[in-house]
Protein backbone atom coordinates (compact mmCIF):
# COMPACT_ATOMS: atom_id res chain seq x y z
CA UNK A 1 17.14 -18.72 21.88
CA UNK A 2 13.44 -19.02 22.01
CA UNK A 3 11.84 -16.93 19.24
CA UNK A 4 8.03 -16.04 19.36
CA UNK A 5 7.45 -14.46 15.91
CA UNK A 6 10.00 -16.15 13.58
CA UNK A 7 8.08 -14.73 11.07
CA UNK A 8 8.48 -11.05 11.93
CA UNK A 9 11.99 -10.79 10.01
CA UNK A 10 10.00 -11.49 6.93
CA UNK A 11 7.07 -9.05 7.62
CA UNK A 12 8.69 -6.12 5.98
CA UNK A 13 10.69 -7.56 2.48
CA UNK A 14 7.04 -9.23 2.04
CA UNK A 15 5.45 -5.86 2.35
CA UNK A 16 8.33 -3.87 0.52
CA UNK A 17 7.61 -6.40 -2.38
CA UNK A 18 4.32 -6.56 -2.40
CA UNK A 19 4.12 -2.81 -2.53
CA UNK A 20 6.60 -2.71 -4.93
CA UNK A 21 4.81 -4.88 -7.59
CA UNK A 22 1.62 -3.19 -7.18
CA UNK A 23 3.01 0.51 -7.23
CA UNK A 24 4.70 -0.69 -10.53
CA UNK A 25 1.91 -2.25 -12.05
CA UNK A 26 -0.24 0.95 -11.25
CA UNK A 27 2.18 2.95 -12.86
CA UNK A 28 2.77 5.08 -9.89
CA UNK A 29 6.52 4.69 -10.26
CA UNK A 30 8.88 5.78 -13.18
CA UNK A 31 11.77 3.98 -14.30
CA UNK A 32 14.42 5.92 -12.18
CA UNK A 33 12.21 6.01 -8.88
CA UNK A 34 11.94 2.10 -9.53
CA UNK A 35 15.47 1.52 -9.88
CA UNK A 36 16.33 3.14 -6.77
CA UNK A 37 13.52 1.42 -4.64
CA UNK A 38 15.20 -1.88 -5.92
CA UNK A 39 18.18 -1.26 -5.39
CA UNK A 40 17.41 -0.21 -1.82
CA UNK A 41 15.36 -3.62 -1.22
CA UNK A 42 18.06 -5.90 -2.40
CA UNK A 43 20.46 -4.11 -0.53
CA UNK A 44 18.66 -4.36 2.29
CA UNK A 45 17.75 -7.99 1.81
CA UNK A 46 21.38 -8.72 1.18
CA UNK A 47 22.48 -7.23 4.79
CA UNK A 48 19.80 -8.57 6.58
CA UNK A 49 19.90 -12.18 5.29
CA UNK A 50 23.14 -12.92 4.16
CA UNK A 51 25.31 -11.43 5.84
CA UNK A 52 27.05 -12.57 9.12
CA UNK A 53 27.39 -9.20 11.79
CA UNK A 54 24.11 -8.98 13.81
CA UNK A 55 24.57 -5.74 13.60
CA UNK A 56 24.62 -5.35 10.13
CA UNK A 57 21.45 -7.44 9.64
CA UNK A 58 19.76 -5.28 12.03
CA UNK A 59 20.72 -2.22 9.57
CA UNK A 60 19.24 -3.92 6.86
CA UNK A 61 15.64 -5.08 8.81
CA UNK A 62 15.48 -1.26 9.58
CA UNK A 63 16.20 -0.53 5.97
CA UNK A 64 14.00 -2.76 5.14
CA UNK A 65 11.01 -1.58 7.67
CA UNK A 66 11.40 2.09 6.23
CA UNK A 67 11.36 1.14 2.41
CA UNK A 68 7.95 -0.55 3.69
CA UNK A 69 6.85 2.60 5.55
CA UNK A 70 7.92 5.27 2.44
CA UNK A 71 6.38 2.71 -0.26
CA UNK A 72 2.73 2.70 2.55
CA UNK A 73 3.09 6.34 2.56
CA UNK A 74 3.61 6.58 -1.02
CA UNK A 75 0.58 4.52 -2.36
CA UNK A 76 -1.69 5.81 0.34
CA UNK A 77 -0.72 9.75 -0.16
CA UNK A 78 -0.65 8.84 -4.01
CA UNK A 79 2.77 10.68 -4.64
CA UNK A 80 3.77 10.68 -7.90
């Protein structure tokens, strides 16, 4: 199958990470908050890389896409 974005499956860890790192650096999240925004992307990452049901790897891109869209919300609303 012919795919026109390859990229696009990597659009959202790359934000999610990159959000992340610079939320953490800020200081904008505490240690729990952090360990639970982890967890979620590696989860995430986990089903929607590694693992072999479509269906499951769609689960985890969605995952993925709203960890992106809380952590955009987060550092743009500034909730602490």
């Amino acid at each position: 199958m012919l795919q026109i974005f390859p990229f696009i499956a990597w659009l959202a860890p790359l934000t999610s990470a990159a959000l992340l790192i610079g939320l953490w650096h800020l200081g904008d999240l505490r240690r729990p908050v952090l360990a639970v925004l982890v967890g979620w992307f590696l989860i995430a990452g986990y089903c929607q890389f590694f693992w072999g049901s479509a269906v499951v790897a769609a689960i985890g891109l969605l995952a993925q896409t709203l960890l992106a869209i809380y952590l955009l919300f987060r550092w743009r609303l500034g909730y602490y």
